[in-house]
Protein backbone atom coordinates (compact mmCIF):
# COMPACT_ATOMS: atom_id res chain seq x y z
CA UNK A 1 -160.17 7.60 53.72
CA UNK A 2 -157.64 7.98 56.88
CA UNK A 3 -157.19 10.06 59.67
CA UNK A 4 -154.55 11.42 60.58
CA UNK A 5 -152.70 10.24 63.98
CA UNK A 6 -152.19 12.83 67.11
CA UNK A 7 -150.38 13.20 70.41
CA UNK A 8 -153.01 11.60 72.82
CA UNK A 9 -155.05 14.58 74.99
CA UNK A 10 -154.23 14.87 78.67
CA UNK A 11 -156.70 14.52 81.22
CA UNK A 12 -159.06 12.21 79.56
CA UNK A 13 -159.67 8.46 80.78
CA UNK A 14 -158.00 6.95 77.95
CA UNK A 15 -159.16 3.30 76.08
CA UNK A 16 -155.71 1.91 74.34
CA UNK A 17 -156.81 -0.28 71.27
CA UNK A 18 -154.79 -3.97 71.00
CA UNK A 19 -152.23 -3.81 68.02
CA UNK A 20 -154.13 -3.43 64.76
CA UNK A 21 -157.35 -2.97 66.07
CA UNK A 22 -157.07 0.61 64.62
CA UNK A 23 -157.90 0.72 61.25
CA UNK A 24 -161.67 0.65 61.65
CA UNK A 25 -161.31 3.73 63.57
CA UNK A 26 -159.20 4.98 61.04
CA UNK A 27 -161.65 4.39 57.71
CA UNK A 28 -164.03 6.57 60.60
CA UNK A 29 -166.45 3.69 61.98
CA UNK A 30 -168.17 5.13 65.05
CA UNK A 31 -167.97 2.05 67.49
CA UNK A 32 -165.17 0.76 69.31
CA UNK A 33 -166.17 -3.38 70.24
CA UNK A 34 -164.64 -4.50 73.53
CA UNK A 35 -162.25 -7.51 71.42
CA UNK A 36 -160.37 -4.48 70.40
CA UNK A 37 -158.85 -2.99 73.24
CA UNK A 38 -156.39 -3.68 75.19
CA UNK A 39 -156.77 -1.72 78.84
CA UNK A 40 -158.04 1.07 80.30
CA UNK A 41 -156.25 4.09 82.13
CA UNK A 42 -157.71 5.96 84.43
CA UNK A 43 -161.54 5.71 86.31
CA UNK A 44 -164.12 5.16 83.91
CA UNK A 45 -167.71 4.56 84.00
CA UNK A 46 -170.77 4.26 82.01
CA UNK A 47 -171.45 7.75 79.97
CA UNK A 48 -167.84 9.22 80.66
CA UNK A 49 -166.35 11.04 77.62
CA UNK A 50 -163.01 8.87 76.79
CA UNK A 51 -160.24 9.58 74.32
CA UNK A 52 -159.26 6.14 72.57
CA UNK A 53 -155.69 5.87 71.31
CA UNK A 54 -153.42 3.32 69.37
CA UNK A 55 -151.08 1.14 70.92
CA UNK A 56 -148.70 3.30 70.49
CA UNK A 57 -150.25 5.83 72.10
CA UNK A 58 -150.98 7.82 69.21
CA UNK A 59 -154.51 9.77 69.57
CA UNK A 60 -157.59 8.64 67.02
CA UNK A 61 -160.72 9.75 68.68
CA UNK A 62 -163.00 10.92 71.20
CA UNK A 63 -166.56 9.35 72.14
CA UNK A 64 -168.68 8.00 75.24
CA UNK A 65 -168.17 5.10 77.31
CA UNK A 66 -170.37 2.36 77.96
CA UNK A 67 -169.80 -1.33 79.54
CA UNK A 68 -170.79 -3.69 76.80
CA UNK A 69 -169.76 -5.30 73.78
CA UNK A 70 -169.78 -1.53 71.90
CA UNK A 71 -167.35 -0.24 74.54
CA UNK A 72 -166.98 3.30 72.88
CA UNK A 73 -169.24 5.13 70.18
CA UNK A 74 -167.01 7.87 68.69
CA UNK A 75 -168.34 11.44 67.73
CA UNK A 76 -165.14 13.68 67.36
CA UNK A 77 -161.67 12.73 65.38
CA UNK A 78 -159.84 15.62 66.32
CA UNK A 79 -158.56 16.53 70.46
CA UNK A 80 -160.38 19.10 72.03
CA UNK A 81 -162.75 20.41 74.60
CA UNK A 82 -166.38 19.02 73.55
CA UNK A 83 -169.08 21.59 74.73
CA UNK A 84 -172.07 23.74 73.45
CA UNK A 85 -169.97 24.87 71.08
CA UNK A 86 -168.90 21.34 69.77
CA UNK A 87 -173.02 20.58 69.95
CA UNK A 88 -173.77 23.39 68.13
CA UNK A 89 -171.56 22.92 65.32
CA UNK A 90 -172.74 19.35 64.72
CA UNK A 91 -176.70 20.24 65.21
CA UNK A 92 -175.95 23.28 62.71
CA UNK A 93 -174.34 21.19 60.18
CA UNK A 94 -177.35 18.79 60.35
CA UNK A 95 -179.83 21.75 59.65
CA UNK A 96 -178.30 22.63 56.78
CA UNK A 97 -178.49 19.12 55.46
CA UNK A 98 -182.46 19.19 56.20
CA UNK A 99 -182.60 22.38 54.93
CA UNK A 100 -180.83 21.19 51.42
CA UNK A 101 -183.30 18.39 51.37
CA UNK A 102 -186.17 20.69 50.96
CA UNK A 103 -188.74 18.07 52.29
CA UNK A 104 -191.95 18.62 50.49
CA UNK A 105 -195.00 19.95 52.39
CA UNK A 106 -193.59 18.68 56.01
CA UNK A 107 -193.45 20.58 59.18
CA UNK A 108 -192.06 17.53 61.07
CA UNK A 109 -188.72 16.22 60.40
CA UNK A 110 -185.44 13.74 62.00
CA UNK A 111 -183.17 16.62 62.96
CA UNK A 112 -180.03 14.16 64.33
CA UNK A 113 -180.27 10.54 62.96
CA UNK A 114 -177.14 9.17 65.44
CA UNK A 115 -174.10 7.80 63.65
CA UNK A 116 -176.23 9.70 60.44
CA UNK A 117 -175.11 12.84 61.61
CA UNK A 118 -172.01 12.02 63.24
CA UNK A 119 -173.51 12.14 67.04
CA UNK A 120 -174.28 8.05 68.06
CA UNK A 121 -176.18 7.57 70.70
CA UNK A 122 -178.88 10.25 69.99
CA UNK A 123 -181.81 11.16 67.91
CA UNK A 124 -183.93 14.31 67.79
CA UNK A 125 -187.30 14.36 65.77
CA UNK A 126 -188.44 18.09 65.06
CA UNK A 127 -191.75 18.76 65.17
CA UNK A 128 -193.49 21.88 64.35
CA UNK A 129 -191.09 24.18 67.07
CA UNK A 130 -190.72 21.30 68.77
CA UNK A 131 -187.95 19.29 69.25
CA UNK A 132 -188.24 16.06 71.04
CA UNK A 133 -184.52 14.54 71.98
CA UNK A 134 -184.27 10.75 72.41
CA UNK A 135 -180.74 9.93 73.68
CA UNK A 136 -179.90 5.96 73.61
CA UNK A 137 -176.69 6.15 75.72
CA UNK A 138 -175.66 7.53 79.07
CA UNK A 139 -173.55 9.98 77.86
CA UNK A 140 -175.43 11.49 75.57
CA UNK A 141 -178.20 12.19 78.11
CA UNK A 142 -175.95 13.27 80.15
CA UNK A 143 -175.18 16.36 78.25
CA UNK A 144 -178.89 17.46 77.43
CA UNK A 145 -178.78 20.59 78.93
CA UNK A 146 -175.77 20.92 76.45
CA UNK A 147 -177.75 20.27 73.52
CA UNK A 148 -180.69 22.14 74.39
CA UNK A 149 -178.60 25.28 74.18
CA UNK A 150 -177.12 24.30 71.28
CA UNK A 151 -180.42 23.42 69.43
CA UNK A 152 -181.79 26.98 70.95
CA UNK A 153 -178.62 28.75 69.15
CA UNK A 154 -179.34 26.80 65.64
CA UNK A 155 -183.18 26.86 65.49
CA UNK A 156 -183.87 30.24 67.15
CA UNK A 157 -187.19 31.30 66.93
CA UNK A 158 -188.09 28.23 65.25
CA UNK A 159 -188.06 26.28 68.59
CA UNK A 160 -190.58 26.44 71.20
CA UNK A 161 -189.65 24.17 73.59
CA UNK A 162 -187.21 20.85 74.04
CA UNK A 163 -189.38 17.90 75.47
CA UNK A 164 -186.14 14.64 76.40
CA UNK A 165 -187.53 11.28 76.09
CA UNK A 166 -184.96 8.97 77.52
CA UNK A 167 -186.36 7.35 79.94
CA UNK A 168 -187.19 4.61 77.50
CA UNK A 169 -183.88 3.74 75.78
CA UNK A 170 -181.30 3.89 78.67
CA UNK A 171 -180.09 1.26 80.15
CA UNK A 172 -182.77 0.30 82.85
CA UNK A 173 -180.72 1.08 86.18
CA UNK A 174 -179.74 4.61 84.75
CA UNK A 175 -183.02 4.91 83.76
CA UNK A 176 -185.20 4.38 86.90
CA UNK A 177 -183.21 7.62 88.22
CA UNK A 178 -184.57 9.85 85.90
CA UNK A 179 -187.76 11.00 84.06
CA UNK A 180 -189.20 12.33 80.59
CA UNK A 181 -189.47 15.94 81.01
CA UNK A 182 -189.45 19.73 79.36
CA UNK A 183 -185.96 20.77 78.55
CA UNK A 184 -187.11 23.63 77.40
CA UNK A 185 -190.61 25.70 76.99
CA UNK A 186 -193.51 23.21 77.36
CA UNK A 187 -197.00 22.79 74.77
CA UNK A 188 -199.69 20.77 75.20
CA UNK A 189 -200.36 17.58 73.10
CA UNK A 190 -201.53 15.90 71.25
CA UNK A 191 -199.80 18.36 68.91
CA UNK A 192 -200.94 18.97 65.43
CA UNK A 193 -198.51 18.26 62.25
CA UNK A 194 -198.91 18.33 58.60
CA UNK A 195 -197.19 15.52 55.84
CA UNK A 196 -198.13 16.12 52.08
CA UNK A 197 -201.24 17.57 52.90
CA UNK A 198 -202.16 15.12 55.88
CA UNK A 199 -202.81 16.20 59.06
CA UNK A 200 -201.74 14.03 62.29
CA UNK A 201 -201.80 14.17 66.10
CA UNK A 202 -198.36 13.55 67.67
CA UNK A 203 -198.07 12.51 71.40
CA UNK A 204 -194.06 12.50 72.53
CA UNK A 205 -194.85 11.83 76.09
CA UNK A 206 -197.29 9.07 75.94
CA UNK A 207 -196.55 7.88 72.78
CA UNK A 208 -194.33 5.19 70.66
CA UNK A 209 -190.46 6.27 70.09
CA UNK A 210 -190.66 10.21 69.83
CA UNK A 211 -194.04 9.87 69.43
CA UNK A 212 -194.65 9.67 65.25
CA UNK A 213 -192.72 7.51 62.61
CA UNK A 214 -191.25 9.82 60.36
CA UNK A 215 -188.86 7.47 58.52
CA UNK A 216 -191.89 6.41 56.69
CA UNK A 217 -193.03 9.51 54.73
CA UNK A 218 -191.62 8.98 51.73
CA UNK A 219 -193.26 5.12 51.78
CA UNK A 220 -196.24 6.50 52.59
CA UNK A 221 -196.49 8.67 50.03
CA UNK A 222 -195.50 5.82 47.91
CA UNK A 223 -198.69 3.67 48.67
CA UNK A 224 -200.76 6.78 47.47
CA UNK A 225 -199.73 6.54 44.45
CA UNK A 226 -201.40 2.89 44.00
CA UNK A 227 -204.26 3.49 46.61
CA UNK A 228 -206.84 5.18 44.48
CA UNK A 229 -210.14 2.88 44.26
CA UNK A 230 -208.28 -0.26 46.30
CA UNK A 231 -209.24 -1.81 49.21
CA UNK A 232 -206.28 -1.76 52.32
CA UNK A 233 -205.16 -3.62 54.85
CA UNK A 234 -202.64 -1.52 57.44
CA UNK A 235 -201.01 -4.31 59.97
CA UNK A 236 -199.60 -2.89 62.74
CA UNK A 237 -201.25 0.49 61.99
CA UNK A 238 -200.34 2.65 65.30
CA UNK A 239 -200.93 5.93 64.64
CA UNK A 240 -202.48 4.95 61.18
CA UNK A 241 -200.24 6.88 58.63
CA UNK A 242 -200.25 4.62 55.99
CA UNK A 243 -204.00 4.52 56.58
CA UNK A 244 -204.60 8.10 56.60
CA UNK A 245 -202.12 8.27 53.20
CA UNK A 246 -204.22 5.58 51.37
CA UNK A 247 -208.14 6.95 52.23
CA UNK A 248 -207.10 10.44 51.39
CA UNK A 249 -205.61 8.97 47.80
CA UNK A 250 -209.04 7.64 47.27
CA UNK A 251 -208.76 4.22 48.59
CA UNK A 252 -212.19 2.76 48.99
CA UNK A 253 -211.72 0.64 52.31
CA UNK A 254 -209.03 0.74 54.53
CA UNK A 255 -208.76 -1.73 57.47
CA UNK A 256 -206.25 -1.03 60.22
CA UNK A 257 -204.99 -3.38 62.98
CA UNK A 258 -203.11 -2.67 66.12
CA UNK A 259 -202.70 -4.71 69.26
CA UNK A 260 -202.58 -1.54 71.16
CA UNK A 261 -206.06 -0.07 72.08
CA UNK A 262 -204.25 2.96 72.60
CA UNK A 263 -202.89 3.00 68.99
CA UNK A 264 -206.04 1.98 67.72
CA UNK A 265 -207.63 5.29 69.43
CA UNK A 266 -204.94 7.30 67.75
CA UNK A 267 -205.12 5.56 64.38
CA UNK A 268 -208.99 6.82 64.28
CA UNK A 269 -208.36 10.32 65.48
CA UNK A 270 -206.11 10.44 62.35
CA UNK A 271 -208.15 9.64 60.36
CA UNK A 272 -210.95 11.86 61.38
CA UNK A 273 -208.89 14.76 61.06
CA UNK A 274 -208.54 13.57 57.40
CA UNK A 275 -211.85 12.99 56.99
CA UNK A 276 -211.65 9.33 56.10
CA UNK A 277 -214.06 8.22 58.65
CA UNK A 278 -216.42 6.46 56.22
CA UNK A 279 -214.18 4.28 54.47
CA UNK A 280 -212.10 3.08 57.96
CA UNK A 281 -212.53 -0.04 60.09
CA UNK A 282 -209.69 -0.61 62.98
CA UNK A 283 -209.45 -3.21 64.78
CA UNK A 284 -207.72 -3.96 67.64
CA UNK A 285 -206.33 -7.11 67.32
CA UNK A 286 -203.34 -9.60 67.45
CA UNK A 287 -202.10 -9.42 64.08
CA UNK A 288 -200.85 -12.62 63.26
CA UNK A 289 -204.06 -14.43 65.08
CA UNK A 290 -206.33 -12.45 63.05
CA UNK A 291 -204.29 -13.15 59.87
CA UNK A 292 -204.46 -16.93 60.50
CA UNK A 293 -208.19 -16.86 60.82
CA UNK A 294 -209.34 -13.80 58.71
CA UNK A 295 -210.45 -14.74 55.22
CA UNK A 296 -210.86 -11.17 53.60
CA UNK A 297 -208.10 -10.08 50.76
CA UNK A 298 -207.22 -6.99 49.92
CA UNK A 299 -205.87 -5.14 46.80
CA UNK A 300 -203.06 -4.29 49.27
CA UNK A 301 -201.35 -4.95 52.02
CA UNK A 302 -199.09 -3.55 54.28
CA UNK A 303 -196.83 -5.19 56.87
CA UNK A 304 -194.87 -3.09 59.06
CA UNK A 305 -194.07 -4.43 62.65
CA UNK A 306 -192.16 -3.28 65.54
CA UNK A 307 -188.71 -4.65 65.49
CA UNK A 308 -188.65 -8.31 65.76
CA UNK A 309 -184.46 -8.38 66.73
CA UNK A 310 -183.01 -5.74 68.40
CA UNK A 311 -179.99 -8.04 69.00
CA UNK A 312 -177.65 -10.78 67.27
CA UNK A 313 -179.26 -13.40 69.41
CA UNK A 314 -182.72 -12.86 68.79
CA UNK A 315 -181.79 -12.81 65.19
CA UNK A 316 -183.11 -16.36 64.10
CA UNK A 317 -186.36 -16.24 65.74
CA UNK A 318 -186.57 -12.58 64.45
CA UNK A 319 -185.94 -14.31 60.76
CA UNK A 320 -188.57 -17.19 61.77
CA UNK A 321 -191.13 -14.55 62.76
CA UNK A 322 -190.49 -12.15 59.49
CA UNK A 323 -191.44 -15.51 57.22
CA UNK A 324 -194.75 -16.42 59.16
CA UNK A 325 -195.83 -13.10 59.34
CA UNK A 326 -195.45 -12.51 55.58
CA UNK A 327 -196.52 -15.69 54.51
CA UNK A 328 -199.87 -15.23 56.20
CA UNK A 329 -199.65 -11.50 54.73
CA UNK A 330 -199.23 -12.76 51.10
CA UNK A 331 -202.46 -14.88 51.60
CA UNK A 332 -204.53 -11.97 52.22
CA UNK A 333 -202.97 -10.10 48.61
CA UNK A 334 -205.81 -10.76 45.44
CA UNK A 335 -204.13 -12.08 42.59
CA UNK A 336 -202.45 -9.01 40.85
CA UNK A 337 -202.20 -7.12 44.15
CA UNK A 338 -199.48 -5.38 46.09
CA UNK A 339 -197.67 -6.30 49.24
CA UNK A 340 -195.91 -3.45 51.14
CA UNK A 341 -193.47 -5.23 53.67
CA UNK A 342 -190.67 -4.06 56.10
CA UNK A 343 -188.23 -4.80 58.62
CA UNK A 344 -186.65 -2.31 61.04
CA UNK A 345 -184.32 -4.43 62.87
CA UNK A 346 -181.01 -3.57 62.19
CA UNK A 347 -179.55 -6.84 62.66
CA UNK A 348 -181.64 -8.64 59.94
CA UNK A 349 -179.45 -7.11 56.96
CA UNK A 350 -180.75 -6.94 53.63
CA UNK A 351 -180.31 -9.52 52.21
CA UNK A 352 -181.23 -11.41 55.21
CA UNK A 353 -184.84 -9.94 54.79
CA UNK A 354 -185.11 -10.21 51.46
CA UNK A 355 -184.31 -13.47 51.48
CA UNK A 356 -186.58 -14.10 54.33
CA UNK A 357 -189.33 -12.86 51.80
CA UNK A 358 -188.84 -15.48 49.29
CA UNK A 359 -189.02 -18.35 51.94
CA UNK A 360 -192.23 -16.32 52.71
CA UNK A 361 -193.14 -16.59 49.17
CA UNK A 362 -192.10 -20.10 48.61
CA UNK A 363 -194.16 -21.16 51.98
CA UNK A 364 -197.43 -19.41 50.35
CA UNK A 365 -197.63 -20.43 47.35
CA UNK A 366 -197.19 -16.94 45.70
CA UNK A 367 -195.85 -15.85 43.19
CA UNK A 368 -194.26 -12.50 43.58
CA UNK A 369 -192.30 -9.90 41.79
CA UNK A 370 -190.04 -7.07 43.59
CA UNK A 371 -191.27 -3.83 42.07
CA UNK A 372 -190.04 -1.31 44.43
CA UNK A 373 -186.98 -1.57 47.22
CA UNK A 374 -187.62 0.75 49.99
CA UNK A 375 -185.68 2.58 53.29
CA UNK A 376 -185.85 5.09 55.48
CA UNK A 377 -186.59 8.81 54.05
CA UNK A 378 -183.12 11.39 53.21
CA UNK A 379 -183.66 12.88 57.03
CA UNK A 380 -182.38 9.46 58.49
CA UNK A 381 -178.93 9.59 56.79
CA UNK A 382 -176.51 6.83 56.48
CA UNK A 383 -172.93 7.40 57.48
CA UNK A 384 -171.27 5.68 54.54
CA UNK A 385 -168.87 4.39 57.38
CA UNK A 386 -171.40 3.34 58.84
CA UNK A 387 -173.57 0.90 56.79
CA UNK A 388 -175.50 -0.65 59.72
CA UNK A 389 -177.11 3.19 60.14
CA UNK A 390 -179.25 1.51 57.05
CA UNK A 391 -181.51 0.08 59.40
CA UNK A 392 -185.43 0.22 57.39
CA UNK A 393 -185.72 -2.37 54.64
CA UNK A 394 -188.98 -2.31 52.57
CA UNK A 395 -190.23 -4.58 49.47
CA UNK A 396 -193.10 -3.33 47.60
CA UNK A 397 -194.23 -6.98 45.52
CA UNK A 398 -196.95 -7.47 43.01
CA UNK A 399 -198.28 -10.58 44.24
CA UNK A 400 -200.12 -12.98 40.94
């Protein structure tokens, strides 16, 4: 697929692409890299809204600006004014797709999944009637007043109030001039949620990311489905969802472990609501320490860190740390167990990590077979132009 070529838009600071550099923009990929242009007209600085044209002069998109080796990230193919109105259209158009999903038994949900849903640089996790908007660029956050309106026009009476959570995933001199606050209305948390039946306590202001990790669900509902009369082992357990998932299936021991004491505080509130209290050890603990020293196995396991890469160069030792990690992991699997692995850095593709795994394997002595491939749940859409957007990868392996 093309699009079409226009007149360039007056008025704009305007980012001329380098012959050829055009076609990616053309087959619709969202980022313009700084090898591909050619100069820039007019005063520009970090967050601006740019129009980015051909070298012929010939319009192709509209996005934000920002100094670094992504020099653009594009959200509009077509010249106009972009405004509430433009907001609106896009946050309406990504309700409907939640709304065709029909999520089962869920009042929490990813509302805008960046590049997903056409808007890069931003995220907004809905929770109850509350929306909490995480914007990762200047530009983006720069408009929040913007998209507060425009979320008020598409949710209605659905929303309650608009909490921003930037502060964390700006650059850090942007960053240190603002603070989290209500856009909108204000609640108190913790704040009470439901998941197929479970029941959790979500902190956005004090908590990880917007405060619960939703691109999980359908995983954890996954591990249910094997949990009844197993023992568990949930590494890097946070808020404990996979823990609360596998004591409510019927799991007879579940053992959670969390550096943070914080998390670990959280994890056991979970659980309480669930009623799992009984059948619940956590542990607050440095995961790979305890997994070099800890003797215990488990019927399953499940490994799912923070992001060990979050950029091309930290991609070996990201690789390095993935083995390690699951080698140890695979250790603690009985024979005929399961082993419930991820990665959520988008730089380790999929193959990468799944290739990672088998060096894990090969290191432990296991062997393994792949059973079930796993990503992110349908509210975290990938822009088909876009593949990178794929960012969760997830091996369920029955371990002998």
């Amino acid at each position: 697929m093309t699009i079409p070529t226009k007149e360039k838009v007056p008025g704009l600071p305007r980012i001329i692409l380098q012959k050829g550099k055009d076609e990616a923009i053309r087959r619709m990929h969202p980022w313009v890299f700084s090898g591909a242009i050619a100069r820039v007209e007019g005063e520009v600085s970090d967050g601006d809204l740019v129009e980015v044209l051909t070298s012929k002069n010939q319009f192709l998109a509209q996005g934000h600006y920002h100094d670094g080796s992504i020099k653009v990230r594009l959200f509009s193919y077509e010249p106009g004014p972009i405004g509430v109105e433009f907001w609106e259209e896009r946050l309406r158009n990504a309700y409907e797709l939640r709304q065709q999903l029909q999520l089962p038994q869920t009042d929490c949900y990813r509302l805008i999944h960046g590049e997903g849903d056409g808007l890069p640089g931003l995220v907004i996790d809905v929770y109850g009637r509350v929306a909490v908007l995480q914007a990762h660029t200047i530009g983006m956050h720069r408009v929040r007043q913007e998209l507060t309106e425009a979320l008020r026009r598409v949710l209605g009476t659905q929303l309650e109030c608009v909490y921003d959570k930037s502060r964390e995933t700006l650059p850090a001199d942007y960053a240190a001039t603002i603070k989290n606050e209500y856009l909108h209305g204000h609640v108190q948390v913790p704040y009470r949620v439901s998941e197929y039946g479970k029941y959790f306590e979500v902190d956005w202001e004090l908590g990880q990311k917007t405060g619960f990790f939703l691109d999980q669900r359908e995983n954890r509902q996954l591990l249910a489905h094997y949990a009844p009369g197993k023992t568990v082992l949930n590494a890097f357990s946070y808020s404990g969802g996979f823990s609360v998932y596998a004591l409510t299936a019927g799991a007879t021991q579940v053992d959670s472990i969390d550096v943070s004491g914080k998390a670990t505080v959280l994890c056991e509130n979970n659980v309480a609501l669930n009623e799992g209290t009984s059948r619940h050890r956590a542990l607050t603990e440095d995961v790979m320490k305890w997994l070099r020293v800890e003797e215990t196995t488990y019927d399953i396991v499940v490994l799912d860190p923070p992001a060990f890469a979050k950029s091309r160069s930290a991609r070996h030792r990201a690789v390095q740390g993935y083995k390690r990690l699951n080698a140890e992991g695979l250790l603690r699997v009985k024979p005929g167990g399961l082993l419930f692995t991820f990665s959520c850095s988008q730089v380790v593709e999929r193959e990468l990590f799944y290739n990672t795994i088998v060096a894990a394997a090969m290191e432990a002595g296991r062997r393994v077979r792949v059973i079930h491939q796993l990503t992110q749940g349908p509210d975290h859409p990938v822009n088909i132009f876009h593949p990178e957007g794929s960012y969760l990868k997830g091996l369920v392996l029955r371990v002998e």
